[in-house]
Structure formats: structure tokens, C-alpha cells
PDB file of N, CA and C in Angstrom:
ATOM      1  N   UNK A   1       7.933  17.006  84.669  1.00  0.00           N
ATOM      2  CA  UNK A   1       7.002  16.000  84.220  1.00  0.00           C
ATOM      3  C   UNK A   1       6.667  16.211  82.734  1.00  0.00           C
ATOM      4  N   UNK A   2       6.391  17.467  82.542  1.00  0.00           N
ATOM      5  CA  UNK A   2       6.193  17.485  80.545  1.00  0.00           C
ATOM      6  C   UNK A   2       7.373  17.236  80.161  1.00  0.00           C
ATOM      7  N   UNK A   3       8.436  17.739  80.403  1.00  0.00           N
ATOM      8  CA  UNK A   3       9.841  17.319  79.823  1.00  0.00           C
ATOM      9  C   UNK A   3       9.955  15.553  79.455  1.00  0.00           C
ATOM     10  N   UNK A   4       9.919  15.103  80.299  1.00  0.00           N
ATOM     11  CA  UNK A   4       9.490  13.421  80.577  1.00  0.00           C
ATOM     12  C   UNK A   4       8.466  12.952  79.523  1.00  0.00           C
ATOM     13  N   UNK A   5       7.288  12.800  79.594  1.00  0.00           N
ATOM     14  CA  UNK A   5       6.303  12.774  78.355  1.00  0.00           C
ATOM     15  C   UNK A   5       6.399  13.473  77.433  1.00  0.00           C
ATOM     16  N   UNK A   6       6.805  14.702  77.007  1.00  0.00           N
ATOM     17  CA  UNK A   6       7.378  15.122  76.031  1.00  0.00           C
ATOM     18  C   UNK A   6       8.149  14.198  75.373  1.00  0.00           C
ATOM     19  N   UNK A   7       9.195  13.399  76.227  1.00  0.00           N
ATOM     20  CA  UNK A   7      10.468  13.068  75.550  1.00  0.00           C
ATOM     21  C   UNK A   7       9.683  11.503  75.381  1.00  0.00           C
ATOM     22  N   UNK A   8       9.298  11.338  75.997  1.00  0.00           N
ATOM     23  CA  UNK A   8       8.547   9.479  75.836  1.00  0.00           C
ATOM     24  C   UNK A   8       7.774   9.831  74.424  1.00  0.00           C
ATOM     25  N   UNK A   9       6.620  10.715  74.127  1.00  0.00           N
ATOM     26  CA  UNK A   9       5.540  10.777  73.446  1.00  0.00           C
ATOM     27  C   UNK A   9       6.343  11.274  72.082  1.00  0.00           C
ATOM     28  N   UNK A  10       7.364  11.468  71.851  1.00  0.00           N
ATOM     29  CA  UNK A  10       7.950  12.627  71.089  1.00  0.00           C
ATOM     30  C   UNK A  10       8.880  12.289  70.264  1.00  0.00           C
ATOM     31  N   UNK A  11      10.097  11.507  70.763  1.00  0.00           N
ATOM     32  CA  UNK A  11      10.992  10.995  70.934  1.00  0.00           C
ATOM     33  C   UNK A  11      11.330   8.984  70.943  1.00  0.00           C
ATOM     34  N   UNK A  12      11.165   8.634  72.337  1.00  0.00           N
ATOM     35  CA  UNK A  12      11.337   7.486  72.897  1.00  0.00           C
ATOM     36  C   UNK A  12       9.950   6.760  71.382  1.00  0.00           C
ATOM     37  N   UNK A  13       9.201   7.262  71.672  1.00  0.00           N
ATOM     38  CA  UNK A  13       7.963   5.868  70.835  1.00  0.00           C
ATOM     39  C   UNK A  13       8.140   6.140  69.545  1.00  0.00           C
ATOM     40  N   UNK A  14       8.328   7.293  69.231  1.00  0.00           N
ATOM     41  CA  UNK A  14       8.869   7.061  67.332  1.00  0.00           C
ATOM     42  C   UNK A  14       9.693   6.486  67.149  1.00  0.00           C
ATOM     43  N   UNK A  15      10.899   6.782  67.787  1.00  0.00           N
ATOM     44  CA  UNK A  15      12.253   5.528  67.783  1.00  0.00           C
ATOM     45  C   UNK A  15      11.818   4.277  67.423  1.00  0.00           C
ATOM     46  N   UNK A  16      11.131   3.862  69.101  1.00  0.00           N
ATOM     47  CA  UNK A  16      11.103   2.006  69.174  1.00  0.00           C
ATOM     48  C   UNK A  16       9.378   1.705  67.733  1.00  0.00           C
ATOM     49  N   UNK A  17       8.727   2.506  67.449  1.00  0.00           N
ATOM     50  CA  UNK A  17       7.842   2.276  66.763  1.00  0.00           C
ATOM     51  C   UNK A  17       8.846   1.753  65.290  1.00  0.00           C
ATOM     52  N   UNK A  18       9.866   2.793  64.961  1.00  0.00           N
ATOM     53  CA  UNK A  18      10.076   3.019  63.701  1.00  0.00           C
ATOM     54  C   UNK A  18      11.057   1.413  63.841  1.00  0.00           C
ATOM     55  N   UNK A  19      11.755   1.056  64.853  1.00  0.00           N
ATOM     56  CA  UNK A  19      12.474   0.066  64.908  1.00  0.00           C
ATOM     57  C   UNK A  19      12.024  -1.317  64.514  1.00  0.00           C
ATOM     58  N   UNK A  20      10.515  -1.220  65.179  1.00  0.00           N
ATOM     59  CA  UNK A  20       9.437  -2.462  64.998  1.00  0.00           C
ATOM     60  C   UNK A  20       9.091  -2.754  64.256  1.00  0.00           C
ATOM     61  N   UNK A  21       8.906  -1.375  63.089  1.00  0.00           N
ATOM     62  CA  UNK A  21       8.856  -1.596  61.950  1.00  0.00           C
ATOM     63  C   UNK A  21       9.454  -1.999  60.829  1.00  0.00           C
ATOM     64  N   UNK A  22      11.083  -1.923  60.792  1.00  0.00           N
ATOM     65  CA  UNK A  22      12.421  -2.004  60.541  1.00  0.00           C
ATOM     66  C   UNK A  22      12.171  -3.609  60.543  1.00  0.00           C
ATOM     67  N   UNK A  23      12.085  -4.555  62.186  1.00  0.00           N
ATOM     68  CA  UNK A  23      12.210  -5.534  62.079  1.00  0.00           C
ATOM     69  C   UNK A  23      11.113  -6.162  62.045  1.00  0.00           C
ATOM     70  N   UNK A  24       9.797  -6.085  61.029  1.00  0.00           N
ATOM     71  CA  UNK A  24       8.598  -6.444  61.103  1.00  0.00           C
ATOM     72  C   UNK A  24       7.646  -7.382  61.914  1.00  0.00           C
ATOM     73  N   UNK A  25       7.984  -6.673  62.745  1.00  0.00           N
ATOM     74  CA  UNK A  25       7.395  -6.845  64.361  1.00  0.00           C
ATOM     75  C   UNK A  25       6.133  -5.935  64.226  1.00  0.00           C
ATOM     76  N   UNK A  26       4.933  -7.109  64.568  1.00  0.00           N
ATOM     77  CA  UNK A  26       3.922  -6.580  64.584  1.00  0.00           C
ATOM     78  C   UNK A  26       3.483  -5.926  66.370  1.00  0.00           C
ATOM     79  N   UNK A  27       3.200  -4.680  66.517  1.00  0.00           N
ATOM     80  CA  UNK A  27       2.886  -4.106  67.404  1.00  0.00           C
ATOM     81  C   UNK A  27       1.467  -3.570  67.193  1.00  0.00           C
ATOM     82  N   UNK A  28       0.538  -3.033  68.046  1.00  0.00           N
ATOM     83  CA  UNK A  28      -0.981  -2.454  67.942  1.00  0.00           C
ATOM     84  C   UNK A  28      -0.845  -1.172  68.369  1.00  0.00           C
ATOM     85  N   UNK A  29      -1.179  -0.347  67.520  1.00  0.00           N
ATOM     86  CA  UNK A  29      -1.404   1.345  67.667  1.00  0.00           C
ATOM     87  C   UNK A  29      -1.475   1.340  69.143  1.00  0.00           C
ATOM     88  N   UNK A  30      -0.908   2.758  69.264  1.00  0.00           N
ATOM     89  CA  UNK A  30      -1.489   2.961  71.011  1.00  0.00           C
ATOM     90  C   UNK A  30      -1.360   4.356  71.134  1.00  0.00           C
ATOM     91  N   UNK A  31      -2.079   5.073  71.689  1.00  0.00           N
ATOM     92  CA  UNK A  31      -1.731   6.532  71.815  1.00  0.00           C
ATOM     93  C   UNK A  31      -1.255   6.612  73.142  1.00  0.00           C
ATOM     94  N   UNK A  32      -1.065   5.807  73.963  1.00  0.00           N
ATOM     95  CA  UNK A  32      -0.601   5.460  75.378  1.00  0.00           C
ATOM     96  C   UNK A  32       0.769   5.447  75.657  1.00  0.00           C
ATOM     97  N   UNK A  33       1.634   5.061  77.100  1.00  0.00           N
ATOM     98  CA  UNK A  33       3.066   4.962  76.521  1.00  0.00           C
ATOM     99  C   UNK A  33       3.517   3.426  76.836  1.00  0.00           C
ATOM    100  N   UNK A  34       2.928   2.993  76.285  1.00  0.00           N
ATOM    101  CA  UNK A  34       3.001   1.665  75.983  1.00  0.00           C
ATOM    102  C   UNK A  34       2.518   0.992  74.771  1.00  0.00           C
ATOM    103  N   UNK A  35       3.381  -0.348  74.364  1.00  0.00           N
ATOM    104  CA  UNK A  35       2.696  -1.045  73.104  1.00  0.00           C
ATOM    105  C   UNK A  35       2.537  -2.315  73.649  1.00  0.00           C
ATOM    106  N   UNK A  36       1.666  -3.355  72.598  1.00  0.00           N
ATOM    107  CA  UNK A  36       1.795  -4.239  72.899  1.00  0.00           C
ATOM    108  C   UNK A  36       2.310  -5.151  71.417  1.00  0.00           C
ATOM    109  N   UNK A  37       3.439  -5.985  71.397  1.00  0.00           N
ATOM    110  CA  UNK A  37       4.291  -6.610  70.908  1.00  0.00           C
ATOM    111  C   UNK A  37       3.692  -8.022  70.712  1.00  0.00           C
ATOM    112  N   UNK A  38       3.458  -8.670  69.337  1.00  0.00           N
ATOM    113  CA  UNK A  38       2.996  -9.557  68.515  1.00  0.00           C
ATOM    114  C   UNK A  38       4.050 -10.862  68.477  1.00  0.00           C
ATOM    115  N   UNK A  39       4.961 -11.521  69.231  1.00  0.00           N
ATOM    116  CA  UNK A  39       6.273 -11.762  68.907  1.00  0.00           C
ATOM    117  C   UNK A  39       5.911 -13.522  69.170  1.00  0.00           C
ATOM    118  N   UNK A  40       6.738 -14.096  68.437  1.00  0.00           N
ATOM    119  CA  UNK A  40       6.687 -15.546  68.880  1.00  0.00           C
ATOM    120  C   UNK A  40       7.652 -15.840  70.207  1.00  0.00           C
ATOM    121  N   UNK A  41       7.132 -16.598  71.170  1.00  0.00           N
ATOM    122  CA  UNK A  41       7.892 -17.293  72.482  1.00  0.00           C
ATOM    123  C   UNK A  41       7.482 -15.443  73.376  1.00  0.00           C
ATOM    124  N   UNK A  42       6.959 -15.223  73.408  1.00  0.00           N
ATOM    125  CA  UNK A  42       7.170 -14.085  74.367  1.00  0.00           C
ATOM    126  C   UNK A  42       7.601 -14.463  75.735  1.00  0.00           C
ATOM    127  N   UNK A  43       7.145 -15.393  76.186  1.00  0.00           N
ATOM    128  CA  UNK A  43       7.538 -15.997  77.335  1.00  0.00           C
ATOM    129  C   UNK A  43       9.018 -16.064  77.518  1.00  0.00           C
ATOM    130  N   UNK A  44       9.679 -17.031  76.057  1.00  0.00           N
ATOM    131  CA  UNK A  44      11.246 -16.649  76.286  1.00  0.00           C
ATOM    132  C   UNK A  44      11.790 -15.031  75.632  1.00  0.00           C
ATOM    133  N   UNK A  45      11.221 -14.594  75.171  1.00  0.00           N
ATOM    134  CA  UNK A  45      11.255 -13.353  75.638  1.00  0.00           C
ATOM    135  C   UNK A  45      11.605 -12.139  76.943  1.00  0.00           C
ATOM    136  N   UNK A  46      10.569 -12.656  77.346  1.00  0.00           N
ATOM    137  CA  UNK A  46      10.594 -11.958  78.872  1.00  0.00           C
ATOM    138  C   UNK A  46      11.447 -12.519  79.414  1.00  0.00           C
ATOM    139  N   UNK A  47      12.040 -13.507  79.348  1.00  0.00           N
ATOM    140  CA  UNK A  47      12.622 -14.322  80.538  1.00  0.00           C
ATOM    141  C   UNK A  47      14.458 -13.376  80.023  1.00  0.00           C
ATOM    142  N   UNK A  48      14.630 -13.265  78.663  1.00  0.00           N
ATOM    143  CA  UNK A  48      15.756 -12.890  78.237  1.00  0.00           C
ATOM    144  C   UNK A  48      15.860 -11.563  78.438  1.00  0.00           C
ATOM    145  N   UNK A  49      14.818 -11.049  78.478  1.00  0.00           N
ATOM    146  CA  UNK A  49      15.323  -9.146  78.570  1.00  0.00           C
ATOM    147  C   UNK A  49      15.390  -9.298  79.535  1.00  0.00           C
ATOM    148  N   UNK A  50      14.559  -9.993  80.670  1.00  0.00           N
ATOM    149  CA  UNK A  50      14.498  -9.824  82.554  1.00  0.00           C
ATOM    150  C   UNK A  50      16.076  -9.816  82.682  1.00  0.00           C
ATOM    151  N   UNK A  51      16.890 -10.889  81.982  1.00  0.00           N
ATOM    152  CA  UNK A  51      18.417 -11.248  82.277  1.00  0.00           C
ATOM    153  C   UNK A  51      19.291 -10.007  82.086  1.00  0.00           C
ATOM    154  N   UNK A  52      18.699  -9.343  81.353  1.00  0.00           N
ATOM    155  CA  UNK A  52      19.156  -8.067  80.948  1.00  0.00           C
ATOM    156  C   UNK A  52      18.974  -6.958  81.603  1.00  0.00           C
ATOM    157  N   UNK A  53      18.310  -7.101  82.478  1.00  0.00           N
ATOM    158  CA  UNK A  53      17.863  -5.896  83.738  1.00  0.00           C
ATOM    159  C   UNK A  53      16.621  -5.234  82.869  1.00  0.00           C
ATOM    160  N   UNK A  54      15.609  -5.682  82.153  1.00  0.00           N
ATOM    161  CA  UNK A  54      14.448  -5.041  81.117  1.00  0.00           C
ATOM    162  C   UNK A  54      13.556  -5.783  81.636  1.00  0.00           C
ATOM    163  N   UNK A  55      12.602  -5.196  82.343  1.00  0.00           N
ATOM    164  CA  UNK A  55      11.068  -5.708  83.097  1.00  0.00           C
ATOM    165  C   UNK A  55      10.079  -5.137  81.989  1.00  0.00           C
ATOM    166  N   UNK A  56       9.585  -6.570  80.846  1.00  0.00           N
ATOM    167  CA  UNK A  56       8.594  -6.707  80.574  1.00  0.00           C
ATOM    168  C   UNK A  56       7.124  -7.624  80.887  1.00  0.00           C
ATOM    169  N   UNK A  57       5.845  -7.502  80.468  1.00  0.00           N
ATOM    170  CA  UNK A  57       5.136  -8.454  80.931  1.00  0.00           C
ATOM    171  C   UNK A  57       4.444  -9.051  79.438  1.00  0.00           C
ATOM    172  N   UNK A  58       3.572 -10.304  79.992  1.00  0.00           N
ATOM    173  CA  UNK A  58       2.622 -10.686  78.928  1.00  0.00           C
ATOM    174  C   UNK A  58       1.704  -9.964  79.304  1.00  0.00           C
ATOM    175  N   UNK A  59       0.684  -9.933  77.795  1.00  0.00           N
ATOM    176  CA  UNK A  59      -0.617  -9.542  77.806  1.00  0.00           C
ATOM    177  C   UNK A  59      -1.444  -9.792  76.821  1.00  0.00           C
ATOM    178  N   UNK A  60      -2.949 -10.392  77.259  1.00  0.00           N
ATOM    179  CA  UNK A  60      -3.635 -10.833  76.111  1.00  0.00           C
ATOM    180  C   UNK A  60      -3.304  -9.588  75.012  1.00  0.00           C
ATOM    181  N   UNK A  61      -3.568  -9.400  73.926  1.00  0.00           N
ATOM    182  CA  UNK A  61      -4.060  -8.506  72.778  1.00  0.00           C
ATOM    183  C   UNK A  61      -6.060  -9.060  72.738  1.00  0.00           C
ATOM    184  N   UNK A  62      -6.119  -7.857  71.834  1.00  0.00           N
ATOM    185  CA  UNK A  62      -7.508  -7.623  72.104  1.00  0.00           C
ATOM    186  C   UNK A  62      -8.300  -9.027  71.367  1.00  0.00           C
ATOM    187  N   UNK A  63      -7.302  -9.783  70.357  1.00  0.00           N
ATOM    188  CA  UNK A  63      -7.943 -10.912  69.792  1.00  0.00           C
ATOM    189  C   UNK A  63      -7.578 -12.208  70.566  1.00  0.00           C
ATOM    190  N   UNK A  64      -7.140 -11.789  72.081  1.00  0.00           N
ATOM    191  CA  UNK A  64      -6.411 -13.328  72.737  1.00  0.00           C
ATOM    192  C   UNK A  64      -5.165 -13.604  72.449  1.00  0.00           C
ATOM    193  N   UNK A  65      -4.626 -13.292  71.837  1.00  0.00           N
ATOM    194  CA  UNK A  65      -3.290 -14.240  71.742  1.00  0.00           C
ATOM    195  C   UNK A  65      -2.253 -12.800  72.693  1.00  0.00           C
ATOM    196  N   UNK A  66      -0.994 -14.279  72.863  1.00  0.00           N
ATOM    197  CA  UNK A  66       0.008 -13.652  73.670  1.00  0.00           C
ATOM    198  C   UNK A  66       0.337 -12.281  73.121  1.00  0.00           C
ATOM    199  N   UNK A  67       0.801 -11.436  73.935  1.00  0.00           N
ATOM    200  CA  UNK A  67       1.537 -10.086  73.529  1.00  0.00           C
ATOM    201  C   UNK A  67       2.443  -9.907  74.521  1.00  0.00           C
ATOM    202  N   UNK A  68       3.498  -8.887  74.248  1.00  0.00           N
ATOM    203  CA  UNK A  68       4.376  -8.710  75.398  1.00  0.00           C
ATOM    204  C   UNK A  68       4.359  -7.066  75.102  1.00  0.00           C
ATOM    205  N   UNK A  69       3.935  -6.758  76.673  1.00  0.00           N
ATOM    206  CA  UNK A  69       3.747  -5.444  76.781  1.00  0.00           C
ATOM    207  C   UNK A  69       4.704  -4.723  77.149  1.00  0.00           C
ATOM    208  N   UNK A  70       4.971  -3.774  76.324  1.00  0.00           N
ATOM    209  CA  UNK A  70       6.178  -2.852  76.739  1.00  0.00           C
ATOM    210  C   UNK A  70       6.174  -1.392  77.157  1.00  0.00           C
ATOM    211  N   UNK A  71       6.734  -0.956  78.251  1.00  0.00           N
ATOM    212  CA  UNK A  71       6.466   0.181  78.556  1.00  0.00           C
ATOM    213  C   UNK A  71       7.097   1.421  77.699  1.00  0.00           C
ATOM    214  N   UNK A  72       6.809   2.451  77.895  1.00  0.00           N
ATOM    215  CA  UNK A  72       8.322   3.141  77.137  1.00  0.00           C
ATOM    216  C   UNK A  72       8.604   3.952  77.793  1.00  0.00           C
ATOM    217  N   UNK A  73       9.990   4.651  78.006  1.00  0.00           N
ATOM    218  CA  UNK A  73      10.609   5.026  78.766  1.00  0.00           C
ATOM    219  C   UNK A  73      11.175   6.363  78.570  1.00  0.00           C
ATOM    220  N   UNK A  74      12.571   6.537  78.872  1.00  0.00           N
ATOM    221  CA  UNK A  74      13.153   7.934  78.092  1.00  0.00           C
ATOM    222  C   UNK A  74      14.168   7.631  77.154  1.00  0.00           C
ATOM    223  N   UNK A  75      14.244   8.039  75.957  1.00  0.00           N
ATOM    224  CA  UNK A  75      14.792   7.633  74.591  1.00  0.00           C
ATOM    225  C   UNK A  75      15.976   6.658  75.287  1.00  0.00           C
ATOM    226  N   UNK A  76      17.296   6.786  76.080  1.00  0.00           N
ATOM    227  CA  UNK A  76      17.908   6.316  76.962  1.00  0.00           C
ATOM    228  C   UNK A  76      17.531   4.283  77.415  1.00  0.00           C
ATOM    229  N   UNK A  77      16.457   4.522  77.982  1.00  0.00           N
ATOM    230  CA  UNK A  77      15.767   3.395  77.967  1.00  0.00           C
ATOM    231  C   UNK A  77      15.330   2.412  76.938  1.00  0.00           C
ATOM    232  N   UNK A  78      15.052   3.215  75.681  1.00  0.00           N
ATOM    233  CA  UNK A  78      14.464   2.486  74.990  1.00  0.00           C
ATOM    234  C   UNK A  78      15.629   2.210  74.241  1.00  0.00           C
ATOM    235  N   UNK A  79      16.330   3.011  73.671  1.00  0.00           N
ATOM    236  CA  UNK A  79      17.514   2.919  73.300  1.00  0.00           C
ATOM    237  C   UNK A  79      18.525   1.391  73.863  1.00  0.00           C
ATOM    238  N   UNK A  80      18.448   1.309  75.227  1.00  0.00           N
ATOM    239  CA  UNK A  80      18.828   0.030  75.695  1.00  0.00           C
ATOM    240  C   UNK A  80      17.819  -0.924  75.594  1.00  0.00           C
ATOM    241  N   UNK A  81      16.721  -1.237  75.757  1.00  0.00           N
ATOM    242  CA  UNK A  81      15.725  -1.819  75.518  1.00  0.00           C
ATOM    243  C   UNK A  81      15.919  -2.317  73.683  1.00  0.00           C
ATOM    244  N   UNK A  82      16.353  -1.414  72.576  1.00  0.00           N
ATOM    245  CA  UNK A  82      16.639  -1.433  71.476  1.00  0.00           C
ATOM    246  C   UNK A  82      17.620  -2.428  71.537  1.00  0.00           C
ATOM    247  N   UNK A  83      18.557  -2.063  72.065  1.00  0.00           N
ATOM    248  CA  UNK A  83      19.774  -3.099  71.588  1.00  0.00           C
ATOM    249  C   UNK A  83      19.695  -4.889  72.717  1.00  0.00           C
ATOM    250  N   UNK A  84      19.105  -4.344  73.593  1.00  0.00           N
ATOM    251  CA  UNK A  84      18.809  -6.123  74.162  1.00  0.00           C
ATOM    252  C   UNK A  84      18.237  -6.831  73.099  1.00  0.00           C
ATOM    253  N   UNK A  85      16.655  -6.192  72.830  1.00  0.00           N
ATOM    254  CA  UNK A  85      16.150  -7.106  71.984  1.00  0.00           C
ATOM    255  C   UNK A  85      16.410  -7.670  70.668  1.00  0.00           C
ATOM    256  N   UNK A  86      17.789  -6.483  69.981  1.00  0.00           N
ATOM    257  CA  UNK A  86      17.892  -6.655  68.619  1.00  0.00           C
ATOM    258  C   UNK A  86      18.584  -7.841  68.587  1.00  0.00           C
ATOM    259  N   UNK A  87      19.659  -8.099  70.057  1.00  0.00           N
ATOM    260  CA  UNK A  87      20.272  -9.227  70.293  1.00  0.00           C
ATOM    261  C   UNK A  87      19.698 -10.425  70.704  1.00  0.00           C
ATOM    262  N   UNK A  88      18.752 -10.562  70.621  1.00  0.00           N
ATOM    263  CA  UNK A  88      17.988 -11.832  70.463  1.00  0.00           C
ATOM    264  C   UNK A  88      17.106 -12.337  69.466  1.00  0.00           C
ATOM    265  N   UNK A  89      17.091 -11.173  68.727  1.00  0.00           N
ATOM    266  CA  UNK A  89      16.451 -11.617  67.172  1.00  0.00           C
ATOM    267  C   UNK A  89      17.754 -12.220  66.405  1.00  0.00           C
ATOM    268  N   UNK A  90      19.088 -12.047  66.519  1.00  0.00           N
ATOM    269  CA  UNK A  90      20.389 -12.761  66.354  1.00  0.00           C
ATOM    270  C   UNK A  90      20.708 -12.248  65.131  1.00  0.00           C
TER     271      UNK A  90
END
């Protein structure tokens, strides 16, 4: 189990953080292992990673508007999670 959060807290969220940042994708701090994602259409969003075997959800953000919440996983995961989504930014 520390091996696991180790590798999520350590690893996996600096990755997809540093990526978000790369493609100026606004995300909200989180010390959690999850973010929540600022993105236009999240809805078609979700519907496109789901196609991809990637279970994300919506979620308000703390000012109301849509967010799409993402879990994070083991570098592995996110790593695939990385390349679905980069393929839909085109």
C-alpha cells in the first residue's frame, strides 16, 4: 500500500500535473489523488475517454462550473490516461 501512494503521490501526479501544464489546462491544486480539470465540453470528454476504457466523472469546482474529475492512478495509468487525452486535444 505505501509502494502504491508512494508511486501515485510521487510519481503518477507530477507527471499528469506537469502535462496539464504543458497543455494549459487549467486544473485546481489538490493534495489528494485526484484533480479536478477546467476543460471545455467535459461532457464530450467523458464520453471519449469512457470509449477508451478511462472512467472519468463531472464535478462542480468550487466556483460552479463544470470540471472533470480525475482520479490518479499508477504512473502506468496515467501514462495511458496521458496519451488518450492528448489524442483528443488533436
Amino acid at each position: 500500500m505505501e509502494r502504491y501512494v508512494k508511486e501515485v503521490m510521487q510519481e503518477s501526479k507530477p507527471r499528469l500535473e506537469g502535462f496539464l501544464k504543458e497543455e494549459g489546462i487549467f486544473f485546481y491544486p489538490s493534495s489528494a489523488n485526484y484533480l479536478l480539470l477546467k476543460i471545455a465540453n467535459p461532457e464530450k470528454i467523458i464520453e471519449s475517454l469512457k470509449s477508451n476504457g478511462i472512467l472519468v466523472r463531472p464535478k462542480p469546482a468550487p466556483d460552479g462550473e463544470k470540471t472533470l474529475r480525475l482520479s490518479i492512478g499508477t504512473l502506468k495509468d496515467t501514462e495511458r490516461f496521458i496519451r488518450a487525452f492528448n489524442s483528443l486535444l488533436g
